[in-house]
PDB file of N, CA and C in Angstrom:
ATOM      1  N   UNK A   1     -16.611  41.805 -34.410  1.00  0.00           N
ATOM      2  CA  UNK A   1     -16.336  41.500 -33.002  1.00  0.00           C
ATOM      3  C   UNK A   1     -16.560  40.019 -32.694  1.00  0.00           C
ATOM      4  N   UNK A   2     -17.896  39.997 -33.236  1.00  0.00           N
ATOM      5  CA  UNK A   2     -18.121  38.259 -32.831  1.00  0.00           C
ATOM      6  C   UNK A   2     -16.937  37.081 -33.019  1.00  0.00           C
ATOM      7  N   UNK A   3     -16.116  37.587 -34.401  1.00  0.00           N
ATOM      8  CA  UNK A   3     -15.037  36.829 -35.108  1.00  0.00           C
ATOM      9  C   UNK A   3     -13.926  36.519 -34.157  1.00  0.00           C
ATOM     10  N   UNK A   4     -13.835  37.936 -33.712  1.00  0.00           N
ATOM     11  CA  UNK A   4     -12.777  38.387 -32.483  1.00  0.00           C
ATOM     12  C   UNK A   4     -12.669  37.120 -31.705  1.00  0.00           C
ATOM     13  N   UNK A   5     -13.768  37.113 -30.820  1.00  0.00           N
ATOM     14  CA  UNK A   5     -14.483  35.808 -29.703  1.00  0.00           C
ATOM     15  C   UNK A   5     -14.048  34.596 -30.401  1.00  0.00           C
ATOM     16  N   UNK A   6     -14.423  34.387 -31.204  1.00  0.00           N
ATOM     17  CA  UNK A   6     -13.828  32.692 -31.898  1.00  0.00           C
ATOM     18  C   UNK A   6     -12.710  32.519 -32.378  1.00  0.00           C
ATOM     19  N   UNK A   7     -11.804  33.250 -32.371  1.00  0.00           N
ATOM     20  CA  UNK A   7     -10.485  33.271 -32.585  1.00  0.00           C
ATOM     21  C   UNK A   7     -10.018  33.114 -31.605  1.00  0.00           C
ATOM     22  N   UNK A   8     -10.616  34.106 -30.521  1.00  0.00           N
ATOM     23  CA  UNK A   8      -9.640  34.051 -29.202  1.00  0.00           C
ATOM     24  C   UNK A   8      -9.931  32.505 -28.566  1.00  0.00           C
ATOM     25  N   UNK A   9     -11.312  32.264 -28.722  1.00  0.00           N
ATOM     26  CA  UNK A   9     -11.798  30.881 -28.514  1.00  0.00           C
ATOM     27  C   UNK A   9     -10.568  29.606 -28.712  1.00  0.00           C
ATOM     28  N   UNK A  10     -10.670  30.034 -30.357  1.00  0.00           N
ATOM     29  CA  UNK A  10      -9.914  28.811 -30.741  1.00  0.00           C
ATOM     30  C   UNK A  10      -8.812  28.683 -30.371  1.00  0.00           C
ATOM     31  N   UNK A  11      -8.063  30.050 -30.080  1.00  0.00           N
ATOM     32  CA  UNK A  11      -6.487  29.869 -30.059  1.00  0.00           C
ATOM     33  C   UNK A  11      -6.491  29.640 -28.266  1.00  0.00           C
ATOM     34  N   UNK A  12      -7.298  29.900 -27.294  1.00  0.00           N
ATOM     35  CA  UNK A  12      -6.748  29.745 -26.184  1.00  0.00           C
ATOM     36  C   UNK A  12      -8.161  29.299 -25.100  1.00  0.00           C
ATOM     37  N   UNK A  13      -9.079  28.586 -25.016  1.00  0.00           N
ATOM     38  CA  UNK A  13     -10.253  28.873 -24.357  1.00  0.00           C
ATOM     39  C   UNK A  13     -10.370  28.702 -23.067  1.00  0.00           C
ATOM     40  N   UNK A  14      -9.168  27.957 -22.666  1.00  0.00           N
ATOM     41  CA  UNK A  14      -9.149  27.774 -20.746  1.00  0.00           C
ATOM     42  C   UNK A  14      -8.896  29.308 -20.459  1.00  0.00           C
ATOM     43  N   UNK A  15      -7.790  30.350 -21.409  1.00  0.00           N
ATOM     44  CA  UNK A  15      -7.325  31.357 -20.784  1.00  0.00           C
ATOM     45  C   UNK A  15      -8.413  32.380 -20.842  1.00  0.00           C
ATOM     46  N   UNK A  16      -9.692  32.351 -21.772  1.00  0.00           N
ATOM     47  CA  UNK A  16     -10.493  33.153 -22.163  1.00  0.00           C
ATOM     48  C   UNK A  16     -11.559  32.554 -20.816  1.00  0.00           C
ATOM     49  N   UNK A  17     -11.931  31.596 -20.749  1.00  0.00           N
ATOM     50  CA  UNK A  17     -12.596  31.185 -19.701  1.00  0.00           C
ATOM     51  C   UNK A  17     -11.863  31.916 -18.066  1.00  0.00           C
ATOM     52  N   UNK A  18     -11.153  31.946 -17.934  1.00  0.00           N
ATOM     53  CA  UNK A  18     -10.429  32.515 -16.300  1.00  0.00           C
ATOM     54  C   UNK A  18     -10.682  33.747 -16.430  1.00  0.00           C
ATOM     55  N   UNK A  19     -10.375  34.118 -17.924  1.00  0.00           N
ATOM     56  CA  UNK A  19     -10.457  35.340 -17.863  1.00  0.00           C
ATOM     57  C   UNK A  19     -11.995  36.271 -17.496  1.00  0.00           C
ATOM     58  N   UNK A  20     -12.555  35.372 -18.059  1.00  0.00           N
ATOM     59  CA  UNK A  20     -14.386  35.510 -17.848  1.00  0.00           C
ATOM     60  C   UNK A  20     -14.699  35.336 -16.552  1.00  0.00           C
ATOM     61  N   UNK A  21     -14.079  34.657 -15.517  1.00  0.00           N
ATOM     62  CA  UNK A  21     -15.040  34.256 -14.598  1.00  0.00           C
ATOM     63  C   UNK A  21     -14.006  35.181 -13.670  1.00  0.00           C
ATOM     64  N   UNK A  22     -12.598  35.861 -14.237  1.00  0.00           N
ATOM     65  CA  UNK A  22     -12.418  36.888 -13.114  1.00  0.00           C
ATOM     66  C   UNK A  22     -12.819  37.897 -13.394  1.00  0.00           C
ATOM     67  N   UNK A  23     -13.710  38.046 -14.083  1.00  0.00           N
ATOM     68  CA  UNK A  23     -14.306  39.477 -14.661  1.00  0.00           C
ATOM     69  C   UNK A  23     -15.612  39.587 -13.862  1.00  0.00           C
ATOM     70  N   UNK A  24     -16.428  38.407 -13.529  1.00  0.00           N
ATOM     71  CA  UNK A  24     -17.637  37.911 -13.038  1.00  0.00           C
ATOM     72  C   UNK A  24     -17.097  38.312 -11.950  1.00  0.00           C
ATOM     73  N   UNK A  25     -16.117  37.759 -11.105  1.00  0.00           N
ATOM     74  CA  UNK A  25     -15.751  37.986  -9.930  1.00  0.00           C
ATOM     75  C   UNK A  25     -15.563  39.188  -9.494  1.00  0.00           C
ATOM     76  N   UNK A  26     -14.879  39.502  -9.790  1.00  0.00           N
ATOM     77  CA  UNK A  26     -14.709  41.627  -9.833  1.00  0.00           C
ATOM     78  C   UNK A  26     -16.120  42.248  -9.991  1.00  0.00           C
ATOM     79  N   UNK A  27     -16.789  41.858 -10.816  1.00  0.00           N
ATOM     80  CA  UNK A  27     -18.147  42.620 -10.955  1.00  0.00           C
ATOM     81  C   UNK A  27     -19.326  42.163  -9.742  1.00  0.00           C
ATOM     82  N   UNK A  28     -19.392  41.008  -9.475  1.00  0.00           N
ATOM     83  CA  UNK A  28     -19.655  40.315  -8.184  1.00  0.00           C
ATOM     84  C   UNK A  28     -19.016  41.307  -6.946  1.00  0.00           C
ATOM     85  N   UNK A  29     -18.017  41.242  -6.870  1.00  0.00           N
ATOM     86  CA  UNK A  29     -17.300  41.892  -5.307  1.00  0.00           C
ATOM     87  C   UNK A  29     -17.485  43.932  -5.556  1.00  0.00           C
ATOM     88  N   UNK A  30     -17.588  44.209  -6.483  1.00  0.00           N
ATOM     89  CA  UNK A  30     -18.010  45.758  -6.812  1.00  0.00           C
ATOM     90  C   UNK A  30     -18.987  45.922  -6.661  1.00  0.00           C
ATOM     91  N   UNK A  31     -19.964  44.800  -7.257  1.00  0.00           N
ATOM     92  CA  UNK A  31     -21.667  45.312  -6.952  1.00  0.00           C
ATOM     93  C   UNK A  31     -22.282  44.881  -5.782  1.00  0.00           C
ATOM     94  N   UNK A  32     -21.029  44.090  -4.670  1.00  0.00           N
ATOM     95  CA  UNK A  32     -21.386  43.533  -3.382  1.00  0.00           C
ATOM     96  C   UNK A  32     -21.203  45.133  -2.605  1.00  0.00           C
ATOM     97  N   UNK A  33     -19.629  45.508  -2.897  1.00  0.00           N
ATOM     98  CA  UNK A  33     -19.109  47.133  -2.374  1.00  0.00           C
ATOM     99  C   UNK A  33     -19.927  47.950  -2.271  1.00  0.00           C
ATOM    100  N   UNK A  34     -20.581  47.800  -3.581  1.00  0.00           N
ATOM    101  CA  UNK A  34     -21.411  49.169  -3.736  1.00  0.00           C
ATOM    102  C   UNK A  34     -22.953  49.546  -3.143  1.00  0.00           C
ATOM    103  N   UNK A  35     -23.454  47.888  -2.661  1.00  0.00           N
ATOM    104  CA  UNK A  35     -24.401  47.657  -2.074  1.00  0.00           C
ATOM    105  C   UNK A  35     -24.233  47.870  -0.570  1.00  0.00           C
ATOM    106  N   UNK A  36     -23.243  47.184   0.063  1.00  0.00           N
ATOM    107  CA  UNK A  36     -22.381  47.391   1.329  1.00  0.00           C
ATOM    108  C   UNK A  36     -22.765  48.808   1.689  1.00  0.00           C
ATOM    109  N   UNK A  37     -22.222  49.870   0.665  1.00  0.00           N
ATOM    110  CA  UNK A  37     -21.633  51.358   1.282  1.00  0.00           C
ATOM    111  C   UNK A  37     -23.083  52.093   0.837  1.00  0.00           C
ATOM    112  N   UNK A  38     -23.973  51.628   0.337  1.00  0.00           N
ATOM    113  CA  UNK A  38     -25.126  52.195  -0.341  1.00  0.00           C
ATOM    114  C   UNK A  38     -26.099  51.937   1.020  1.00  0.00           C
ATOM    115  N   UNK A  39     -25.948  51.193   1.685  1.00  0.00           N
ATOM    116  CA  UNK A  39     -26.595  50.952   3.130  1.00  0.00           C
ATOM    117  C   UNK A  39     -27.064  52.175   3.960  1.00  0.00           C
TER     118      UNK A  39
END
């Protein structure tokens, strides 16, 4: 798996990076939701 990551690294890392921080984002705004409705 790790190999996986440095490949994808090498071959593309701005797209692996967006891709990371919209993943952060989504998990951010779900665990905001879930706190929201958990009220």
């Amino acid at each position: 798996m790790p190999s996986v990551i440095r490949n994808l690294n090498l071959r593309s890392e701005s797209r692996v990076g967006n891709l990371l921080a919209l993943v952060a984002g989504l998990a951010g705004v779900c665990s905001w939701l879930i706190y929201w409705f958990s009220e």
